[in-house]
C-alpha atoms as a PDB file:
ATOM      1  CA  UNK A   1      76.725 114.954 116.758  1.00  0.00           C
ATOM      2  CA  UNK A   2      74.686 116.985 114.075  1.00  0.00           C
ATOM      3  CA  UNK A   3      71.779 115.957 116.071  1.00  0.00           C
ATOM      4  CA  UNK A   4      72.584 117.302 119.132  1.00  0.00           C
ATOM      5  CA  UNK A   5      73.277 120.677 117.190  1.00  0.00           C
ATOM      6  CA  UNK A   6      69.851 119.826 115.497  1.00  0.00           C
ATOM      7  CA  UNK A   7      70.920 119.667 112.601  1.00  0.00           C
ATOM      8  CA  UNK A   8      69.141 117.493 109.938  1.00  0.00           C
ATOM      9  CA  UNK A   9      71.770 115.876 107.298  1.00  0.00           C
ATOM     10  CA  UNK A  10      70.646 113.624 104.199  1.00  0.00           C
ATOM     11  CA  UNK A  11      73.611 111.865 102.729  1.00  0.00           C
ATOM     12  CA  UNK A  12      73.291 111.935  99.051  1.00  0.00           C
ATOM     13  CA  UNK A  13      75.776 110.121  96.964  1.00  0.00           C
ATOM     14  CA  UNK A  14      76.683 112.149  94.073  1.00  0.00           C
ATOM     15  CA  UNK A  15      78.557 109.654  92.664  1.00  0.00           C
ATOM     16  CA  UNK A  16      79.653 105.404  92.139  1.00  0.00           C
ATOM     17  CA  UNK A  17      83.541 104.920  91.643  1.00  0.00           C
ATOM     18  CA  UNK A  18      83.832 102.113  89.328  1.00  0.00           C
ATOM     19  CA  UNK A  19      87.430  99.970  89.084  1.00  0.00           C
ATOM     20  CA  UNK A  20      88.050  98.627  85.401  1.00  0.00           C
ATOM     21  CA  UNK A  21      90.824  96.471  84.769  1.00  0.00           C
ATOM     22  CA  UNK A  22      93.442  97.518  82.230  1.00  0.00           C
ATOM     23  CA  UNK A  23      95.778  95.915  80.385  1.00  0.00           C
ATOM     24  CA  UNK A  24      96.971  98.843  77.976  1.00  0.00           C
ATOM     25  CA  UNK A  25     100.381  99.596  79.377  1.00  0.00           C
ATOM     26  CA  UNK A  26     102.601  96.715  81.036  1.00  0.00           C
ATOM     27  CA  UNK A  27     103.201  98.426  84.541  1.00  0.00           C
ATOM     28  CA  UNK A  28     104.578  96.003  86.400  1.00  0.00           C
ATOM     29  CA  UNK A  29     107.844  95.645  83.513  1.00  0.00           C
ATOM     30  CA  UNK A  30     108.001  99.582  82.902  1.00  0.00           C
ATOM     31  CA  UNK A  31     108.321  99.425  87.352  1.00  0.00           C
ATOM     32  CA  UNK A  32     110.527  96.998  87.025  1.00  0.00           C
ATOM     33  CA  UNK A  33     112.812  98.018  84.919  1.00  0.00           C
ATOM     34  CA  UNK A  34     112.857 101.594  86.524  1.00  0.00           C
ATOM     35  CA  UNK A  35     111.250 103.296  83.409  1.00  0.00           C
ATOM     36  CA  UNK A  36     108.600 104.949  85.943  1.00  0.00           C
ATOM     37  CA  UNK A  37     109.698 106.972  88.554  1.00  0.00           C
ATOM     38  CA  UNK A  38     107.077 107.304  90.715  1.00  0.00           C
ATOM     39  CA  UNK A  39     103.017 107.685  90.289  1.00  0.00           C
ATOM     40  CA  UNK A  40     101.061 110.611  92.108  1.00  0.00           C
ATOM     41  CA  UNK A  41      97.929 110.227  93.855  1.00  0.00           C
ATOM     42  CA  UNK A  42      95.284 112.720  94.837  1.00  0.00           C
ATOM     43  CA  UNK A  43      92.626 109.895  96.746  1.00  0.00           C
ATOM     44  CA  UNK A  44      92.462 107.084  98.808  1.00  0.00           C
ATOM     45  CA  UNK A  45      90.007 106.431  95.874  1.00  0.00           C
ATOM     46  CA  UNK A  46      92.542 106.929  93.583  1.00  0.00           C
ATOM     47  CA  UNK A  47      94.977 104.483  94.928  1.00  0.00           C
ATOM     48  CA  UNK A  48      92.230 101.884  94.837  1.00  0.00           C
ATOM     49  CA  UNK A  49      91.209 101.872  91.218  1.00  0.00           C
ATOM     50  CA  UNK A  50      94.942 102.080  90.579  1.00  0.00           C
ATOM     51  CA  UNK A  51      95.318  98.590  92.298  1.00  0.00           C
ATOM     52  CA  UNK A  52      91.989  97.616  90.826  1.00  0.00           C
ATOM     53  CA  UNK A  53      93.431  98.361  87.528  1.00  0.00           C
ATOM     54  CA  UNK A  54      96.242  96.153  87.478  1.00  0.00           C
ATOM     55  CA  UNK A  55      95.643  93.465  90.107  1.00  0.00           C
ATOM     56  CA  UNK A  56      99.409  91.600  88.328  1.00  0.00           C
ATOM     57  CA  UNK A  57     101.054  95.167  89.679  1.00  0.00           C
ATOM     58  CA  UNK A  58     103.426  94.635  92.770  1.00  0.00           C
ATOM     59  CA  UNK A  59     102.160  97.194  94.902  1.00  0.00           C
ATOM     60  CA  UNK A  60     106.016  97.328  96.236  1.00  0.00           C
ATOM     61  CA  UNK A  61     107.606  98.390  93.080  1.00  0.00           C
ATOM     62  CA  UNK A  62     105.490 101.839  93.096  1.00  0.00           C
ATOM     63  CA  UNK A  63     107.193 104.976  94.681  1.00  0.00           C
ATOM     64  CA  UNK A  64     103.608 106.943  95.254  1.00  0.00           C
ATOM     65  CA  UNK A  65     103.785 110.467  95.591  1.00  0.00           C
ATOM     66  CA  UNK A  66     100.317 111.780  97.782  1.00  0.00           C
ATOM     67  CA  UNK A  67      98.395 114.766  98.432  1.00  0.00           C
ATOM     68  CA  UNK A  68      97.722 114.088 101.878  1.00  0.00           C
ATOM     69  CA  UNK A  69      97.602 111.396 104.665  1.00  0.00           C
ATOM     70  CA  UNK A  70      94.743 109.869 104.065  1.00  0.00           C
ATOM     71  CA  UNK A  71      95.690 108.675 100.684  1.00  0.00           C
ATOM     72  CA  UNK A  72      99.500 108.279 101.803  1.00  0.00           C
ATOM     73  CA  UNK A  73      97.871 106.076 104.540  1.00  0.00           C
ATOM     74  CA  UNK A  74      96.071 103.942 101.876  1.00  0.00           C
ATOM     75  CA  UNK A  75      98.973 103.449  99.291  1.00  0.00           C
ATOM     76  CA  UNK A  76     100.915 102.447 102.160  1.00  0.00           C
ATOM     77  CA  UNK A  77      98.629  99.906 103.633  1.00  0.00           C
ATOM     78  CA  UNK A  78      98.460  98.396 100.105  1.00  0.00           C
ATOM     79  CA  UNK A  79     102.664  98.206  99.967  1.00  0.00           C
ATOM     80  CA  UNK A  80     103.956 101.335  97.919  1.00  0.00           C
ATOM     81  CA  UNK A  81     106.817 103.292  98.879  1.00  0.00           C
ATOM     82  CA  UNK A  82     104.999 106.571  99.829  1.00  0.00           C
ATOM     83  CA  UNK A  83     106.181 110.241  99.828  1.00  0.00           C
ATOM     84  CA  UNK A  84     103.422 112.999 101.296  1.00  0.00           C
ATOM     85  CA  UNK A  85     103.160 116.496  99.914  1.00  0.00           C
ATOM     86  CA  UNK A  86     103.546 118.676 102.391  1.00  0.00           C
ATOM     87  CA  UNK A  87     100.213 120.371 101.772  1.00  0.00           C
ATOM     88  CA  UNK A  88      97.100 118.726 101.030  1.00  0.00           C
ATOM     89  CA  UNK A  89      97.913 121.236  97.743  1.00  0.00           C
ATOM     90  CA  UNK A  90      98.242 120.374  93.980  1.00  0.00           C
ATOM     91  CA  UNK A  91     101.395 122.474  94.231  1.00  0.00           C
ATOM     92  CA  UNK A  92     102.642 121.044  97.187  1.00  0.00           C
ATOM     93  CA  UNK A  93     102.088 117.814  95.063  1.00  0.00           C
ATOM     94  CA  UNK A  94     103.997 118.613  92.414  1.00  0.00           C
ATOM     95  CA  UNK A  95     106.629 119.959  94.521  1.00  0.00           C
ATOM     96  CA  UNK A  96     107.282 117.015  96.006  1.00  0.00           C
ATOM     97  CA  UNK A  97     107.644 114.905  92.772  1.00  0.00           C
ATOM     98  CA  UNK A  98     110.284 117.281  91.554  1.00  0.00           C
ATOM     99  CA  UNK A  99     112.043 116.518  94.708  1.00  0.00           C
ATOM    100  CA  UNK A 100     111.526 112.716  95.323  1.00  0.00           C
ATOM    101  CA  UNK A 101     111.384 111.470  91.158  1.00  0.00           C
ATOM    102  CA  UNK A 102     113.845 113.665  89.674  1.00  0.00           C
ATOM    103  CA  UNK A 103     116.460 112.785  92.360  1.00  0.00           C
ATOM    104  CA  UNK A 104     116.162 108.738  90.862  1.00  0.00           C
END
C-alpha cells in the first residue's frame, strides 16, 4: 500500500523484547489463594513475558485487566479472565481495575 502512495518505508527495529524466567514471587499460590486480585496489562508484549516469566502460572487463575483489544485478545487466547478498559487510556485502565478488583 505505501508503494502505491510511493512512499518508501525502512522498518527499523528499535528494540528486542527479551522473556526471563522468574522465580521471585510464588504466583501461582498468591492466585490461588485469592491474595491477587487481578494483574493489568498495557501489551500483547506484555502478556507474553508475563507467561514467559512464570511458565508453572495457570494462565486461568489470572483476572487481566487490558488497555485495549489487542492485548485483551492475547491474554485471552493464552486463558486469563480478561476485562478491557474502555479506552486504549492509562486512565481508562485504571478505571477499570477500581471497578473489576475492588468489587472481589
Amino acid at each position: 500500500l505505501t508503494e502505491l502512495a510511493g512512499f518508501i518505508v525502512d522498518d527499523i527495529p528499535l528494540y528486542q523484547t527479551v522473556y526471563r524466567k522468574q522465580n521471585i514471587v510464588p504466583l501461582q499460590k498468591l492466585f490461588a489463594d485469592g491474595e491477587i486480585d487481578c494483574c493489568a496489562f498495557t501489551s500483547s508484549s506484555g502478556v507474553k513475558a508475563f507467561l514467559e516469566a512464570y511458565p508453572e502460572l495457570e494462565p486461568a487463575l489470572v483476572n487481566a485487566v487490558c488497555i485495549g483489544k489487542q492485548t485483551a485478545h492475547t491474554a485471552r487466547e493464552a486463558g486469563m479472565h480478561v476485562a478491557v478498559a474502555e479506552k486504549p487510556t492509562i486512565d481508562s485502565l485504571i478505571e477499570r481495575i477500581i471497578k473489576d478488583c475492588t468489587a472481589r
